[in-house]
PDB file of N, CA and C in Angstrom:
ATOM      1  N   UNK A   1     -43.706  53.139  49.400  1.00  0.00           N
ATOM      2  CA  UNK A   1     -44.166  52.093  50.291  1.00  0.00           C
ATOM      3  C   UNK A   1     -44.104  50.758  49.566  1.00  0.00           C
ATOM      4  N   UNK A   2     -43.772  49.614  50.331  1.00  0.00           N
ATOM      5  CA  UNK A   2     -43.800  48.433  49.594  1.00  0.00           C
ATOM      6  C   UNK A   2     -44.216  47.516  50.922  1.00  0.00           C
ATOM      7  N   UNK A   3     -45.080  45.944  50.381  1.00  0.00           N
ATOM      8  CA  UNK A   3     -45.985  45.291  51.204  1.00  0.00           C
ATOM      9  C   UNK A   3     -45.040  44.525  52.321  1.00  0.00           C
ATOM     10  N   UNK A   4     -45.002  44.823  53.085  1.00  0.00           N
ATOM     11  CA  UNK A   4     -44.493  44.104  54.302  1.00  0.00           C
ATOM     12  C   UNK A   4     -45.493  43.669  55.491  1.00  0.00           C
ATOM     13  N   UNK A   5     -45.655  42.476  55.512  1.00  0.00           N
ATOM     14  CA  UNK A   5     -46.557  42.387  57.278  1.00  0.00           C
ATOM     15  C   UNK A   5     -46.541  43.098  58.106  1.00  0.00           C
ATOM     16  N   UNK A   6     -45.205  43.003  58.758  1.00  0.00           N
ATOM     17  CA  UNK A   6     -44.701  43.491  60.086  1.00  0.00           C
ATOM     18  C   UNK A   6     -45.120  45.125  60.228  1.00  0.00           C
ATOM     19  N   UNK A   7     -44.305  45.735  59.052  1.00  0.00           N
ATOM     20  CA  UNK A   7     -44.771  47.032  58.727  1.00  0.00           C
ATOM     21  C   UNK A   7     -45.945  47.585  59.100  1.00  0.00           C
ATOM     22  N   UNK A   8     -46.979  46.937  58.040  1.00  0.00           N
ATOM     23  CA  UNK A   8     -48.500  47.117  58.008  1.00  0.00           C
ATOM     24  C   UNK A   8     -48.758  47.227  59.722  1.00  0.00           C
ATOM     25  N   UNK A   9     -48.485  45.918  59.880  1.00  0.00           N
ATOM     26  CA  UNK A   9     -48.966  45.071  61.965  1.00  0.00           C
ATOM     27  C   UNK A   9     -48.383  46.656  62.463  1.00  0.00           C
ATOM     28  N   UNK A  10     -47.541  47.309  62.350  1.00  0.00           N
ATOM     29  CA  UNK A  10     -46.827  47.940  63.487  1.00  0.00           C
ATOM     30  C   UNK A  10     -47.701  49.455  63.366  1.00  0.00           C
ATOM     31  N   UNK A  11     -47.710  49.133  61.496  1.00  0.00           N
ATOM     32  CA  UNK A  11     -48.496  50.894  61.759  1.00  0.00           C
ATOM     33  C   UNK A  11     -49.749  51.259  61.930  1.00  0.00           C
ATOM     34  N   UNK A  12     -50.404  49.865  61.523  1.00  0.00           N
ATOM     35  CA  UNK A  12     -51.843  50.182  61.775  1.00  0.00           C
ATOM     36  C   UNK A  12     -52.207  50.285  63.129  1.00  0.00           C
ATOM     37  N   UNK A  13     -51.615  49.206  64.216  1.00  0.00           N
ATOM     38  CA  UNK A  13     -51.796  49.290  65.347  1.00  0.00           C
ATOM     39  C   UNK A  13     -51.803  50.604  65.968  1.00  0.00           C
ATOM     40  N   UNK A  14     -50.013  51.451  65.969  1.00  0.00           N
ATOM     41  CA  UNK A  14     -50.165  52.769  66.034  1.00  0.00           C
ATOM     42  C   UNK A  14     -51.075  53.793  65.972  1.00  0.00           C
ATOM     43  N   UNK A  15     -51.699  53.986  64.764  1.00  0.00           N
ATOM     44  CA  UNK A  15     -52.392  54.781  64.104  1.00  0.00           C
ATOM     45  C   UNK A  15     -53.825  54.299  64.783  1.00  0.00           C
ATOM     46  N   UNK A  16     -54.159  53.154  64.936  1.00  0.00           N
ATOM     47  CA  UNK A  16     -55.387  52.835  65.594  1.00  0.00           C
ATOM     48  C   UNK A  16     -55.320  53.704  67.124  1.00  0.00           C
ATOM     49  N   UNK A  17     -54.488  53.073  67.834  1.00  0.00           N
ATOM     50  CA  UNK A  17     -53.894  53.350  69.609  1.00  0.00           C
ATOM     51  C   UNK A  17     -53.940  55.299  69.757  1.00  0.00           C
ATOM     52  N   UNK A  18     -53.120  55.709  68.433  1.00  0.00           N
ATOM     53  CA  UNK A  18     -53.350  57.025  68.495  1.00  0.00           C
ATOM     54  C   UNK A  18     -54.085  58.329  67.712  1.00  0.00           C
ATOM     55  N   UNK A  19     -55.057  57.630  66.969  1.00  0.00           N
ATOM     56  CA  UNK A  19     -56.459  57.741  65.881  1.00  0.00           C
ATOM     57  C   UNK A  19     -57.985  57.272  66.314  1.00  0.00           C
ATOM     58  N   UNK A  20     -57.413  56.506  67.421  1.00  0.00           N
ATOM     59  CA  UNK A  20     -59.670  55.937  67.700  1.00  0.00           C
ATOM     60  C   UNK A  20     -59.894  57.191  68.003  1.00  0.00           C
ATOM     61  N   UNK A  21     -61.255  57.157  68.065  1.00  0.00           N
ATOM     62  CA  UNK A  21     -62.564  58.255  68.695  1.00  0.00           C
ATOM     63  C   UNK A  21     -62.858  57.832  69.644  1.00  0.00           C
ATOM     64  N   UNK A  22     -62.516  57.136  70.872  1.00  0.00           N
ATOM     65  CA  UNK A  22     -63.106  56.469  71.759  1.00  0.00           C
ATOM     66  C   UNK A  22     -63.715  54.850  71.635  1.00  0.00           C
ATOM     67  N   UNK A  23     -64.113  54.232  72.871  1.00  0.00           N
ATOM     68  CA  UNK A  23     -64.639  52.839  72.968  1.00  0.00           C
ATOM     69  C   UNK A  23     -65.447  52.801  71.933  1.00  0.00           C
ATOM     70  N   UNK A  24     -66.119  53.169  71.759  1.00  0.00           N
ATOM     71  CA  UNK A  24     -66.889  52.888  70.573  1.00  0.00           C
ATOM     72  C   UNK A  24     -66.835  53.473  69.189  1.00  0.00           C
ATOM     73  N   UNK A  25     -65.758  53.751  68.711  1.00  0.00           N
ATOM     74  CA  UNK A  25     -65.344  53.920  67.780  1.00  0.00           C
ATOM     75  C   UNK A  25     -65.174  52.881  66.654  1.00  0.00           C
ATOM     76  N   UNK A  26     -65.539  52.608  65.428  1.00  0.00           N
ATOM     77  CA  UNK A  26     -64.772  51.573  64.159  1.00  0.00           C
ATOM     78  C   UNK A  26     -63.113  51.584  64.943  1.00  0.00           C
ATOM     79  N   UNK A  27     -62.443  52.249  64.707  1.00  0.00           N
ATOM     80  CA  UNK A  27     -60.862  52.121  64.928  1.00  0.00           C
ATOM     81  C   UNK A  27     -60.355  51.520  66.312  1.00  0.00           C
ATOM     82  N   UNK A  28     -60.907  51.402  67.186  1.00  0.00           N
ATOM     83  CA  UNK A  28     -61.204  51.124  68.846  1.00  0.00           C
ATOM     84  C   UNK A  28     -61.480  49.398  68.342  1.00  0.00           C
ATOM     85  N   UNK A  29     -62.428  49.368  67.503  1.00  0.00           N
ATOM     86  CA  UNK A  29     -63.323  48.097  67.372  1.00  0.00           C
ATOM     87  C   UNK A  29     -61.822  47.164  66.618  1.00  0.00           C
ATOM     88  N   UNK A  30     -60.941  47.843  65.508  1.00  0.00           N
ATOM     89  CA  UNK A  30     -60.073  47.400  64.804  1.00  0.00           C
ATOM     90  C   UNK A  30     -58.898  47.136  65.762  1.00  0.00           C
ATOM     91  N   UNK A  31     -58.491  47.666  66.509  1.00  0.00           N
ATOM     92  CA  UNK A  31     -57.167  47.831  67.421  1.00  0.00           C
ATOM     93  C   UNK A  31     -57.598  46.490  67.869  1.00  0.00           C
ATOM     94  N   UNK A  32     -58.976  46.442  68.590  1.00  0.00           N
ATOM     95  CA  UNK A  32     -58.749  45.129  69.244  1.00  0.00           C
ATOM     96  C   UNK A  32     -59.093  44.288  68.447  1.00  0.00           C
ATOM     97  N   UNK A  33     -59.545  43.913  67.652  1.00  0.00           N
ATOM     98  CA  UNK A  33     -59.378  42.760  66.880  1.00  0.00           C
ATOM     99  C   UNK A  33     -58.244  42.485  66.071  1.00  0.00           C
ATOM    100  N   UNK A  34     -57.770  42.986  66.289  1.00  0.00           N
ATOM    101  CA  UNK A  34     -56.000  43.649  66.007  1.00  0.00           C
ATOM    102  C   UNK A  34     -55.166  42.554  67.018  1.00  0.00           C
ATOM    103  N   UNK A  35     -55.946  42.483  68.234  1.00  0.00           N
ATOM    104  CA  UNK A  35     -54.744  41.757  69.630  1.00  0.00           C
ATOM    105  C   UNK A  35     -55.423  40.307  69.177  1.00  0.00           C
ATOM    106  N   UNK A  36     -55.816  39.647  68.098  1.00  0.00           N
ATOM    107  CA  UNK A  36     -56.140  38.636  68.158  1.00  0.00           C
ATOM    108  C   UNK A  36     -54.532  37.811  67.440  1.00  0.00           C
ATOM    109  N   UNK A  37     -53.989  38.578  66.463  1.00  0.00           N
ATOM    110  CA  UNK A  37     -52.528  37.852  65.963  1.00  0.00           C
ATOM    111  C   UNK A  37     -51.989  38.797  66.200  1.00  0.00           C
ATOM    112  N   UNK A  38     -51.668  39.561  66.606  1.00  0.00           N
ATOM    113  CA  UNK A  38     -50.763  41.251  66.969  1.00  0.00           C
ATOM    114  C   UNK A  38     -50.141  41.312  67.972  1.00  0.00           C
ATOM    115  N   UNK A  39     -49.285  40.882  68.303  1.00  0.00           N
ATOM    116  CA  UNK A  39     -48.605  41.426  69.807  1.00  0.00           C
ATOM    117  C   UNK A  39     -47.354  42.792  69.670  1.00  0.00           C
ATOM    118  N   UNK A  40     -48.134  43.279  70.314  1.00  0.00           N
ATOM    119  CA  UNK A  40     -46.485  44.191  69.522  1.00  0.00           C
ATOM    120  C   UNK A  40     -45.517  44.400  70.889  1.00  0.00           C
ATOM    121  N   UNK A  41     -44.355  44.774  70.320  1.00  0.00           N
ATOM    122  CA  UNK A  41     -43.417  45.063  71.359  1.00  0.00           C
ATOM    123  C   UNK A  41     -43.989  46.032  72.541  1.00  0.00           C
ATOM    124  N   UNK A  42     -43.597  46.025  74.127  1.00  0.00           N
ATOM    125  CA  UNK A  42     -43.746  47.046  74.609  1.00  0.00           C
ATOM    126  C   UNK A  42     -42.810  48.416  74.096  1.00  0.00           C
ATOM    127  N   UNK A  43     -42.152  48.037  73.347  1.00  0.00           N
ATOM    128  CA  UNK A  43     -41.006  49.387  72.983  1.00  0.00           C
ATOM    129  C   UNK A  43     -41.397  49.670  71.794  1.00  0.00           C
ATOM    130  N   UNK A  44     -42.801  49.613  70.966  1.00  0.00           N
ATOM    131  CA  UNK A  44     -42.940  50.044  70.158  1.00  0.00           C
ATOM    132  C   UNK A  44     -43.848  51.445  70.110  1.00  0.00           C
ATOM    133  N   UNK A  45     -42.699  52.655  69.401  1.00  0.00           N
ATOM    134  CA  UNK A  45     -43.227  53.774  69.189  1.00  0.00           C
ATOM    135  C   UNK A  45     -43.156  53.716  67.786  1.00  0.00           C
ATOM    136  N   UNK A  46     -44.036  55.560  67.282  1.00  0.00           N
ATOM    137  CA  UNK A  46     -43.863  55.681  66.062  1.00  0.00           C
ATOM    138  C   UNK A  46     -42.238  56.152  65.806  1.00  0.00           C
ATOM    139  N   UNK A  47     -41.691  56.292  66.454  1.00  0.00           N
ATOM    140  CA  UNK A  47     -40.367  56.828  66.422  1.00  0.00           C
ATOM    141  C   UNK A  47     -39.132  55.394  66.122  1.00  0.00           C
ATOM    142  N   UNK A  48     -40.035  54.158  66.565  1.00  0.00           N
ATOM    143  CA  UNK A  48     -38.763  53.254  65.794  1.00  0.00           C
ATOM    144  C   UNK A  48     -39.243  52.459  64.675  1.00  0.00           C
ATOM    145  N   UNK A  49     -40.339  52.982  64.151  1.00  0.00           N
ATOM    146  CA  UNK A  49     -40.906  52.307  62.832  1.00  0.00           C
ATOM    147  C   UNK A  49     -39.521  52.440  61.719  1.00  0.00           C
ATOM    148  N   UNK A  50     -39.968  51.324  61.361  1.00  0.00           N
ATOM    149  CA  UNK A  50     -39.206  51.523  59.709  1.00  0.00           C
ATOM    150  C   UNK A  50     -39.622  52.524  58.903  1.00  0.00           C
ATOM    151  N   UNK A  51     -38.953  53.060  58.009  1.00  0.00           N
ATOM    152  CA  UNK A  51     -39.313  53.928  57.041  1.00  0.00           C
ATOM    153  C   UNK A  51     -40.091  53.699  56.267  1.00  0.00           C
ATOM    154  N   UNK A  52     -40.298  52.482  55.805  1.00  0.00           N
ATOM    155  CA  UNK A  52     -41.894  51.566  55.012  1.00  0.00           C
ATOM    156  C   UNK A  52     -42.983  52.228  55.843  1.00  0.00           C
ATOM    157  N   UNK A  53     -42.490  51.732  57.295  1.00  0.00           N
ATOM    158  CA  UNK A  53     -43.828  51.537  58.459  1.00  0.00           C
ATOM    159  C   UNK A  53     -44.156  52.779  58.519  1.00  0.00           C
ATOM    160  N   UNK A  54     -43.499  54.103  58.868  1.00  0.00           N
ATOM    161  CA  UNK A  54     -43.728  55.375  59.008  1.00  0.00           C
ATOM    162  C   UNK A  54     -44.272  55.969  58.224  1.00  0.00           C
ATOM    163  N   UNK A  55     -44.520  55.536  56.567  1.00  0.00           N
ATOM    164  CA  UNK A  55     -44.890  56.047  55.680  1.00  0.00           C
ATOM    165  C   UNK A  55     -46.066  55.419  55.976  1.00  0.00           C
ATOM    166  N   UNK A  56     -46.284  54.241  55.969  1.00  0.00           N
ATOM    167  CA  UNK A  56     -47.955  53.512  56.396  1.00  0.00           C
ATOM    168  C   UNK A  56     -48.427  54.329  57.144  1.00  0.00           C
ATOM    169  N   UNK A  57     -47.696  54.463  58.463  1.00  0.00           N
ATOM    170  CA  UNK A  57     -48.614  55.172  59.437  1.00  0.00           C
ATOM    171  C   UNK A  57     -48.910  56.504  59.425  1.00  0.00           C
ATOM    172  N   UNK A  58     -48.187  57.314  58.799  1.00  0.00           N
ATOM    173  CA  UNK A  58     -49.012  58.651  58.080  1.00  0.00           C
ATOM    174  C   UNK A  58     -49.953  58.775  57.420  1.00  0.00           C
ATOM    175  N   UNK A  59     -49.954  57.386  56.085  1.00  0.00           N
ATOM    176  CA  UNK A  59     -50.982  57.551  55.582  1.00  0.00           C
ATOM    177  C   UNK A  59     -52.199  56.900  55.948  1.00  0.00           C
ATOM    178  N   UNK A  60     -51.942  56.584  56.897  1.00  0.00           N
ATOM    179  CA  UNK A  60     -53.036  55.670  57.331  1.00  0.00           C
ATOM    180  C   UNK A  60     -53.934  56.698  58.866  1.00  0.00           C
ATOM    181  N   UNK A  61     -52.929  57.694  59.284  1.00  0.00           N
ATOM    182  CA  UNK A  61     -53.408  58.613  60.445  1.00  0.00           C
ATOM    183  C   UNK A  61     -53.724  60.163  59.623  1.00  0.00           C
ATOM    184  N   UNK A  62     -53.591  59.850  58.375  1.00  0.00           N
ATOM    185  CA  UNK A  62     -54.427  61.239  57.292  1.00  0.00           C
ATOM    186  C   UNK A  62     -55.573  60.998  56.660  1.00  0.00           C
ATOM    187  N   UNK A  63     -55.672  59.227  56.362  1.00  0.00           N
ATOM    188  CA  UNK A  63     -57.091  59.396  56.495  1.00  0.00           C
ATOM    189  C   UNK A  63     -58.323  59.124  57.336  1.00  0.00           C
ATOM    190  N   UNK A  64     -57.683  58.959  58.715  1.00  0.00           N
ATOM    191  CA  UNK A  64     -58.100  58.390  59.941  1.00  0.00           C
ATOM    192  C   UNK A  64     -58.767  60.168  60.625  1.00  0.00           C
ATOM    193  N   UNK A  65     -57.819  60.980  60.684  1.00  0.00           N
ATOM    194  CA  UNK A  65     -57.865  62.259  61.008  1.00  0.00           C
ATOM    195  C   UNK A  65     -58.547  62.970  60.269  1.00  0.00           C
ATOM    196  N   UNK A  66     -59.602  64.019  60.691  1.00  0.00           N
ATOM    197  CA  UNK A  66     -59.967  64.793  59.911  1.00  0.00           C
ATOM    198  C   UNK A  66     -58.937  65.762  59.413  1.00  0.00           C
ATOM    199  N   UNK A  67     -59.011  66.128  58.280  1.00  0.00           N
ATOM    200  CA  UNK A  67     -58.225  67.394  57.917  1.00  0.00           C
ATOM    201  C   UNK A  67     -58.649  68.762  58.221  1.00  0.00           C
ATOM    202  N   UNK A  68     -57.619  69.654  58.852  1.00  0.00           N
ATOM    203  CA  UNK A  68     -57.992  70.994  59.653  1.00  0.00           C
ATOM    204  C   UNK A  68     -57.617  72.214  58.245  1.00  0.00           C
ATOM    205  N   UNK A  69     -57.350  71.587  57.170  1.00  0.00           N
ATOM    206  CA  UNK A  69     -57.553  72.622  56.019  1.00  0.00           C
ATOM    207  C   UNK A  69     -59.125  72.385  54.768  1.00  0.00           C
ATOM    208  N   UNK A  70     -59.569  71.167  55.574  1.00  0.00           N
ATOM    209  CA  UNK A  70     -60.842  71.180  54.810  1.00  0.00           C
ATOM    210  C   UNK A  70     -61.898  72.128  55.048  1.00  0.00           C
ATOM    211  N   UNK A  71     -62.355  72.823  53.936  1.00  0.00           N
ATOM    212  CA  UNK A  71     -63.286  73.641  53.781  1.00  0.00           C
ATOM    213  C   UNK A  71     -62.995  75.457  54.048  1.00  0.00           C
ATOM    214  N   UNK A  72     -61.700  74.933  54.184  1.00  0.00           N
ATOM    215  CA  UNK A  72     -61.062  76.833  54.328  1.00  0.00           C
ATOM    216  C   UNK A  72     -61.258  77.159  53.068  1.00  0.00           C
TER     217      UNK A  72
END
């Protein structure tokens, strides 16, 4: 991974949009304070991220997600 804006803007948004817990969630609370400089494309999926961005947004939706091998 290396620091890019756009990157960051595209994956966090993602990862927020498909990681909140609901309206009242921290991540819910971030997304939208997110639309204050953020506009993102309507054609933005995780599927046309950059390879920077895709790597952000994994790691950023692993530690957003609980893990389903914790505590086995």
């Amino acid at each position: 991974m290396w620091f890019d804006r756009f990157d960051i803007c595209e994956a966090y948004y993602l990862a927020f949009c498909d990681c909140h817990g609901g309206k009242s969630s921290r991540e819910y609370a971030r997304l939208s304070r997110m639309s204050r400089y953020f506009r993102p494309s309507p054609m933005l999926t995780v599927d046309r991220l950059s390879e920077n961005g895709r790597e952000i947004y994994d790691a950023v939706c692993a530690k957003l997600l609980p893990s389903t091998t914790e505590g086995n």
